[in-house]
Structures are given as C-alpha cells and as structure tokens.
N, C-alpha and C. Protein backbone atom coordinates (compact mmCIF):
# COMPACT_ATOMS: atom_id res chain seq x y z
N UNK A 1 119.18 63.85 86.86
CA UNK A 1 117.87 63.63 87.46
C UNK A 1 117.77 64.36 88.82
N UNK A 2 119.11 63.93 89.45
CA UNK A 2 118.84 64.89 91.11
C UNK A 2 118.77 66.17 90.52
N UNK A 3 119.46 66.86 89.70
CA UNK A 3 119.48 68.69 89.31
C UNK A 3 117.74 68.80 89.08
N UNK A 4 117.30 68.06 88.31
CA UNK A 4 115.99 68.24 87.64
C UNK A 4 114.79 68.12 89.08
N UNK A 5 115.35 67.34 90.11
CA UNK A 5 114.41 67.39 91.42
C UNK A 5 114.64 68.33 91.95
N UNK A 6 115.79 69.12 92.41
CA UNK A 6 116.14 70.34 92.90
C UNK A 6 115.54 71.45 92.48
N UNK A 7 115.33 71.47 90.91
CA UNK A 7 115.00 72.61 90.49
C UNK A 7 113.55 72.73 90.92
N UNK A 8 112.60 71.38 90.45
CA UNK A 8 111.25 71.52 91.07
C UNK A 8 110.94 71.42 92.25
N UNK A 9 111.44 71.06 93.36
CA UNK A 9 111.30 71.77 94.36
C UNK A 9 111.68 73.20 94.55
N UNK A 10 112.54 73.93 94.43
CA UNK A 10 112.93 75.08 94.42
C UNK A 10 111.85 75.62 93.56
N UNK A 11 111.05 75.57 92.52
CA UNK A 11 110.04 76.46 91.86
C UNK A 11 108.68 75.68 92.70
N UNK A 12 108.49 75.13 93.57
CA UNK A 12 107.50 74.64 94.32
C UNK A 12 107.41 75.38 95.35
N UNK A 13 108.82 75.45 96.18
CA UNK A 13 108.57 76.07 97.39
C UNK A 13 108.54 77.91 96.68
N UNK A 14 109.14 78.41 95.77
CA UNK A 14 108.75 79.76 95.21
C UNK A 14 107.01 79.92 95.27
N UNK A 15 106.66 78.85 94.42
CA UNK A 15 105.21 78.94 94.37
C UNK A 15 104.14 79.33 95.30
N UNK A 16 104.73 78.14 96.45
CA UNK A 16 103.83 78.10 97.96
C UNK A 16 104.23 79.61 98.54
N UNK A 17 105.11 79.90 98.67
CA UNK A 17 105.64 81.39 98.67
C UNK A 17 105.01 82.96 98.28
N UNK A 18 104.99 82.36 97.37
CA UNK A 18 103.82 83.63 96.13
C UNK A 18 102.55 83.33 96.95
N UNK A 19 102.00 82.16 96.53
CA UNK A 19 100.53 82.30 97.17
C UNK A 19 99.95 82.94 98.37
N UNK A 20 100.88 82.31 99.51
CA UNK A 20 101.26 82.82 101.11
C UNK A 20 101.24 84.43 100.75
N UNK A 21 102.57 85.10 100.29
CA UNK A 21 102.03 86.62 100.06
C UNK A 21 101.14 86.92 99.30
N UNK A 22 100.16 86.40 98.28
CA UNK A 22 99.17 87.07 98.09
C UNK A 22 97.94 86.75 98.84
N UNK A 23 97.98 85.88 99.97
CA UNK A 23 96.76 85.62 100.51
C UNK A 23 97.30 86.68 101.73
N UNK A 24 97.96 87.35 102.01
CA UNK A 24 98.18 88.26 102.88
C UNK A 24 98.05 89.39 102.63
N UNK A 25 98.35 89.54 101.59
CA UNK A 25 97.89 91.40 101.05
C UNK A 25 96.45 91.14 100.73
N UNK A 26 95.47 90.07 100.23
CA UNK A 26 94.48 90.26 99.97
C UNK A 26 93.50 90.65 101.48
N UNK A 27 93.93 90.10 102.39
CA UNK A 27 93.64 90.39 103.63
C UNK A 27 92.94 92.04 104.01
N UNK A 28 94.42 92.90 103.41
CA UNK A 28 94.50 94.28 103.74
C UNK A 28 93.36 94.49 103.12
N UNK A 29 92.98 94.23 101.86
CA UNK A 29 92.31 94.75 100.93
C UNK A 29 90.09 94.85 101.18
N UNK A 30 90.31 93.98 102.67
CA UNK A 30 88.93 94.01 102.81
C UNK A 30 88.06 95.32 103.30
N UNK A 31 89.16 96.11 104.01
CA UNK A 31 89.51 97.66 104.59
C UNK A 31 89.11 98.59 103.27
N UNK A 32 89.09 98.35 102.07
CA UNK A 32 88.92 99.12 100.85
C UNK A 32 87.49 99.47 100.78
N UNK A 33 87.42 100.96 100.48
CA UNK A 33 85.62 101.12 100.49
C UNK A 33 85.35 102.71 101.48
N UNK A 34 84.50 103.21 101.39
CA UNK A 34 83.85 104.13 102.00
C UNK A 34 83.20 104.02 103.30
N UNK A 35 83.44 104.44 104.85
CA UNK A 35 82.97 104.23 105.97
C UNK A 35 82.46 105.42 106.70
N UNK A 36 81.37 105.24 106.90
CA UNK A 36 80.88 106.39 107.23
C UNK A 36 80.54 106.81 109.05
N UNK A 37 81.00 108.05 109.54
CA UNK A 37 80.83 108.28 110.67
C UNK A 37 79.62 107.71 111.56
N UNK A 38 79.99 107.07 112.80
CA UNK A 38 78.87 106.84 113.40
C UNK A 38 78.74 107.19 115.13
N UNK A 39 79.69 107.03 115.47
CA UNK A 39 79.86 107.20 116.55
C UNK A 39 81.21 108.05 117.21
N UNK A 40 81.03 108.76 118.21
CA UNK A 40 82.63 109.30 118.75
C UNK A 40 82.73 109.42 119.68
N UNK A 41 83.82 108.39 120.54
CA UNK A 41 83.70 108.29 122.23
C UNK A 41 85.21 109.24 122.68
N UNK A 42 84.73 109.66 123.87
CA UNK A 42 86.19 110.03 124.89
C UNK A 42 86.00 109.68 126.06
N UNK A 43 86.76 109.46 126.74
CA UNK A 43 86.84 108.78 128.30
C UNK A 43 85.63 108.00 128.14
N UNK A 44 85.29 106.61 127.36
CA UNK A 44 84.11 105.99 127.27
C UNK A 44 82.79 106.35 127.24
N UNK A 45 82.73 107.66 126.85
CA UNK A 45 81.49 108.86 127.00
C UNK A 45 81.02 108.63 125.50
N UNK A 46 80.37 108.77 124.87
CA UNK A 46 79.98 109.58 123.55
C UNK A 46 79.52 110.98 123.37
N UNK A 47 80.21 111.40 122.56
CA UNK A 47 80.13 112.65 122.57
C UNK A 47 79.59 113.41 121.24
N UNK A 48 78.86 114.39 120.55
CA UNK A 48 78.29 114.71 119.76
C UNK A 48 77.03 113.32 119.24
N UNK A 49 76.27 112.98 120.30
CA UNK A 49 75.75 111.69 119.55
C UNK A 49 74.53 112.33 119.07
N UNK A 50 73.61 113.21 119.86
CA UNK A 50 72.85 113.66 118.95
C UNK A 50 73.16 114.62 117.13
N UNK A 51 74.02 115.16 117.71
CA UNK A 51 74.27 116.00 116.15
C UNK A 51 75.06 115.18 115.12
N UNK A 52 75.71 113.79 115.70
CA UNK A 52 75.75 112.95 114.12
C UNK A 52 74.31 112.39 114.11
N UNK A 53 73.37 111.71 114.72
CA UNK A 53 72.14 111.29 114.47
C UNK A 53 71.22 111.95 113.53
N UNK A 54 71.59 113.48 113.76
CA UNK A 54 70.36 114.48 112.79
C UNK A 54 71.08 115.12 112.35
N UNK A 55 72.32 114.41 111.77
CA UNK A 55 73.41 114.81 110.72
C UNK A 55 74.12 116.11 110.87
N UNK A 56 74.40 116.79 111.62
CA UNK A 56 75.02 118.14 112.08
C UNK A 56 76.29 117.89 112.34
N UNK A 57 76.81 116.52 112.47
CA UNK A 57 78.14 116.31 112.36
C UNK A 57 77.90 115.10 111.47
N UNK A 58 78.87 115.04 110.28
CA UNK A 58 79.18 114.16 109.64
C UNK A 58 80.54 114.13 109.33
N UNK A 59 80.48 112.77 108.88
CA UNK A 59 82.35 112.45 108.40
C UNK A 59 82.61 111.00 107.80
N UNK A 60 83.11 110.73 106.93
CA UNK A 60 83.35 109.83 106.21
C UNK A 60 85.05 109.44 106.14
N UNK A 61 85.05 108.11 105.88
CA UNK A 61 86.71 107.83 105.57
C UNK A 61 86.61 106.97 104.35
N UNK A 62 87.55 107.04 103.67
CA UNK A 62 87.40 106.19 102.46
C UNK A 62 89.26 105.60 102.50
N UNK A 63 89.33 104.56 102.04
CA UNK A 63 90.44 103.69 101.81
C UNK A 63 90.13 103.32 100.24
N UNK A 64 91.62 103.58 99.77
CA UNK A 64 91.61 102.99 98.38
C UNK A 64 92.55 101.88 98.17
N UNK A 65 92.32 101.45 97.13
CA UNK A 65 93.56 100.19 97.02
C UNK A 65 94.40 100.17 96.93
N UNK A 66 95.16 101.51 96.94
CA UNK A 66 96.73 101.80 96.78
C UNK A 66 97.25 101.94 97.80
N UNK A 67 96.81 101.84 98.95
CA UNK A 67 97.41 102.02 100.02
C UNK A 67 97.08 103.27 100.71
N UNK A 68 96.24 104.27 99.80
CA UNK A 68 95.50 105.99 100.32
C UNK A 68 94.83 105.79 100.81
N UNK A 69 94.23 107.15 101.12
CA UNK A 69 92.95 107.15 101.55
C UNK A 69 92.62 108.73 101.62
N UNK A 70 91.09 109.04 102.24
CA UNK A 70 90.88 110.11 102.38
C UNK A 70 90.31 110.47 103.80
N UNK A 71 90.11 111.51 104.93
CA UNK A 71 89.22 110.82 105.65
C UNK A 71 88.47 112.42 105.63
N UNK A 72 87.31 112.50 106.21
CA UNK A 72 86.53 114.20 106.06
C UNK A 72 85.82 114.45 106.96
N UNK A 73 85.80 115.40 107.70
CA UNK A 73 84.88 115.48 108.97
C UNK A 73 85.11 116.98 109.19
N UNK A 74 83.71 117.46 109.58
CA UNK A 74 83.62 118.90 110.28
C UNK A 74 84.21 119.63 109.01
N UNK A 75 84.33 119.38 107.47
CA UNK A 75 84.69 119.98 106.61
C UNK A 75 86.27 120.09 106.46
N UNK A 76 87.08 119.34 107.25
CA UNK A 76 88.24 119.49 106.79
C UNK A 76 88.52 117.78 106.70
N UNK A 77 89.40 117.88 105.05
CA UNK A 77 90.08 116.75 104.84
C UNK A 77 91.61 116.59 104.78
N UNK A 78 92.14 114.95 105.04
CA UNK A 78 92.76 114.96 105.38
C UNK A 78 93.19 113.78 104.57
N UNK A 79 94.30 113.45 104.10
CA UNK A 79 94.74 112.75 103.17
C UNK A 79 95.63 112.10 104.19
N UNK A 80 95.67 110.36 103.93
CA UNK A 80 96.15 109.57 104.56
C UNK A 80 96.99 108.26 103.50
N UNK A 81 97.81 107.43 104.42
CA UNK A 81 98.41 106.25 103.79
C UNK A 81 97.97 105.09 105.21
N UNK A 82 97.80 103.75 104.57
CA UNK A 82 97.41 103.19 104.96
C UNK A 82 98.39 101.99 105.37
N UNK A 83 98.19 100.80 106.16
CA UNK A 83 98.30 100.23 106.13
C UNK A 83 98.68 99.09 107.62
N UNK A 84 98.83 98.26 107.49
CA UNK A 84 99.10 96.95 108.58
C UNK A 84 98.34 97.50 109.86
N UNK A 85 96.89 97.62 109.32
CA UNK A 85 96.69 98.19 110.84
C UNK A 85 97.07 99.71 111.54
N UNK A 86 97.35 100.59 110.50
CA UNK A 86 98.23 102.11 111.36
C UNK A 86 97.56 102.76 109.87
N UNK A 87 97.33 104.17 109.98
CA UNK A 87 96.66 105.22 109.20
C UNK A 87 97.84 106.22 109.79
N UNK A 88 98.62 106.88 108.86
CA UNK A 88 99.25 108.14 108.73
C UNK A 88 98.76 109.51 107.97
N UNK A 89 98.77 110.24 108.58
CA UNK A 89 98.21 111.31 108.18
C UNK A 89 99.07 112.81 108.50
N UNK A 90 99.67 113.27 107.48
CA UNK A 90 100.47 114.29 107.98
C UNK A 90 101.72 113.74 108.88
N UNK A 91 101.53 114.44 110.12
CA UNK A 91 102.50 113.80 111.11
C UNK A 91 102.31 112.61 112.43
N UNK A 92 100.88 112.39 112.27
CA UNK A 92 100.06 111.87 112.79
C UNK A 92 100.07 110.04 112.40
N UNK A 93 100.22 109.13 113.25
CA UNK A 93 99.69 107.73 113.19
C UNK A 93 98.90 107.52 113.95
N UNK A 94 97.76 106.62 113.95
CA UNK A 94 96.85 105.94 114.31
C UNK A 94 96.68 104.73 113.84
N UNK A 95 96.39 104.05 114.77
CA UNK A 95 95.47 102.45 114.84
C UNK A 95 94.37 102.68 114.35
N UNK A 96 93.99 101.25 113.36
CA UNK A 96 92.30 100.70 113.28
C UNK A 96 92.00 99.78 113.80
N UNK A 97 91.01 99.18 113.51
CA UNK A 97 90.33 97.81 114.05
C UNK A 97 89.36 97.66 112.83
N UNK A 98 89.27 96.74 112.30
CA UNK A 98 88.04 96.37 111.30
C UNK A 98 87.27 94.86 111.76
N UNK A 99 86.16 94.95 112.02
CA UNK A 99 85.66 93.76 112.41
C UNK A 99 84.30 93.73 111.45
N UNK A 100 84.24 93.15 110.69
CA UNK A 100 83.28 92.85 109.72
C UNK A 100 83.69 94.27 108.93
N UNK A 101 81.77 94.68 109.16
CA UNK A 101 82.15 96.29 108.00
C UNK A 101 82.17 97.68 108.91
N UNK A 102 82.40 97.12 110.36
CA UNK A 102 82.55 98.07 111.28
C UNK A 102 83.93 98.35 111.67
N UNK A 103 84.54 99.64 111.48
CA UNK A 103 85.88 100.42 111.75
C UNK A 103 86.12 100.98 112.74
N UNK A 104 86.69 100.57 113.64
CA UNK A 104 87.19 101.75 114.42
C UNK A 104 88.58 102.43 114.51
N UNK A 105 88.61 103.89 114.89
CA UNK A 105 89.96 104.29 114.83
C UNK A 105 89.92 104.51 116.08
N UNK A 106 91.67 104.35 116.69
CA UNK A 106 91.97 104.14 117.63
C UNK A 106 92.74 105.69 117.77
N UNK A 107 92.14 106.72 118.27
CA UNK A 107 92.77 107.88 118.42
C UNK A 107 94.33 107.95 119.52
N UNK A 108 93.66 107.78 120.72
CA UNK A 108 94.44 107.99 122.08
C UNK A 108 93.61 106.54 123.00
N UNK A 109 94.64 106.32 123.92
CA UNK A 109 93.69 105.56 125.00
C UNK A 109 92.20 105.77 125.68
N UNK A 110 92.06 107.04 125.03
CA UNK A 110 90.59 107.84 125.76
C UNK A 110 90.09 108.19 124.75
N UNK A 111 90.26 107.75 123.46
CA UNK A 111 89.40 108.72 122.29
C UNK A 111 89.45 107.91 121.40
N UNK A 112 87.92 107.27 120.66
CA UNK A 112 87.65 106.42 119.45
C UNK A 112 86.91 107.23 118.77
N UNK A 113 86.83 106.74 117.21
CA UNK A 113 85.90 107.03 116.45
C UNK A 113 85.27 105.66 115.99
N UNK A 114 83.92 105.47 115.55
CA UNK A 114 83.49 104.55 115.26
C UNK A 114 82.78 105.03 113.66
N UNK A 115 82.83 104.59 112.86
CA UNK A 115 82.46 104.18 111.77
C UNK A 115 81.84 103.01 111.06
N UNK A 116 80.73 103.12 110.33
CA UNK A 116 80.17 101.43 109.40
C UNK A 116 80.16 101.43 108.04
N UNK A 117 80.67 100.64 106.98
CA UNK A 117 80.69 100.59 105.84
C UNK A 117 79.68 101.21 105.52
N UNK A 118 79.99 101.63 104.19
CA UNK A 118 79.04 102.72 103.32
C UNK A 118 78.41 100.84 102.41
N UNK A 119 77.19 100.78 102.59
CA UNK A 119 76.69 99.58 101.14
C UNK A 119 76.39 100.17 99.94
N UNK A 120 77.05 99.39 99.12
CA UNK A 120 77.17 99.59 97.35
C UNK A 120 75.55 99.45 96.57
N UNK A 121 75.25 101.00 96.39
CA UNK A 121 74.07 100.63 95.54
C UNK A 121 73.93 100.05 94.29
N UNK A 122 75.11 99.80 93.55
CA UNK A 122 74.89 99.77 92.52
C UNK A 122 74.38 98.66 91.59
C-alpha cells in the first residue's frame, strides 16, 4: 500500500510538472504573428517618422512557432531565432519587449524600433 502511495504521488508531482512547463512555453507563443513597422527612435528622437507614415520606409517582423522568424526592412531580410526575450540574427542578439500586440526591439541603449501587430483578416 505505502509502494502504491509513492508511486501516485511521484506521477502527481510529474503531472503538476508537465503542466507548469507547458503553461510556460505557451507564454512565448503569444509573440507568434506578423508585426509591422511603426516607429524608430535614437537618442529618444524619432527618426524617419514621416517616410514610415507615407510608407517610404517600411518593415515588418514576423515570428513563427518554431522558434524563427523573419524580420524585413529597407529591402533586406534577415532571418532570425527566437526566444526568452533575445532575437539572434546572424551574429547579432537583441532584446524585445511585447506588451499587448505592441513590440519593441531593443537595439542599443539609444536605439528602438517600435512595431504593432499585423490583425488577422481572415
């Protein structure tokens, strides 16, 4: 009888276990989706704000569920991996921030990009 309590606790606490990591990766997964350029600051300035407004600069980032991504701007793309908060790209890491469906990347201490979810027409 004690072996038979041991065991169900031991597949209980496995359980609570599993759940805990999948309510943590589902987390990552809210980051998934298409974000589209909106803003781009340096030294707290914005800079190109008229020519993304009347679209002369554009740029998009997209995150997929595998952990990729893509990001595109000024015509060159750039293939990325994702994750815990850090975007790698080439030789390159960067910080995000996601607060609702608004992204920001964290370039340098003096340089953001701002981005807002792309909404699903479908």
């Amino acid at each position: 009888m004690k072996n038979k309590m041991t065991k169900i606790l031991i597949t209980m606490f496995l359980f609570v276990g599993l759940l805990v990591g999948c309510n943590h990766n589902s987390k990552g997964k809210d980051i998934v989706g298409r974000y589209i350029l909106t803003r781009i600051e340096k030294d707290n300035t914005a800079i190109l704000e008229d020519e993304i407004k009347n679209s002369d600069v554009t740029g998009f980032i997209i995150f997929n569920e595998d952990g990729t991504g893509t990001f595109m701007m000024l015509n060159d793309r750039l293939p990325f991996t994702w994750e815990d908060g850090k975007i790698t790209g080439g030789d390159q890491t960067i910080s995000y921030e996601l607060d609702g469906d608004k992204l920001t990347l964290i370039i340098s201490a003096t340089e953001k990009i701002y981005l807002q979810k792309e909404k699903n027409t479908d």
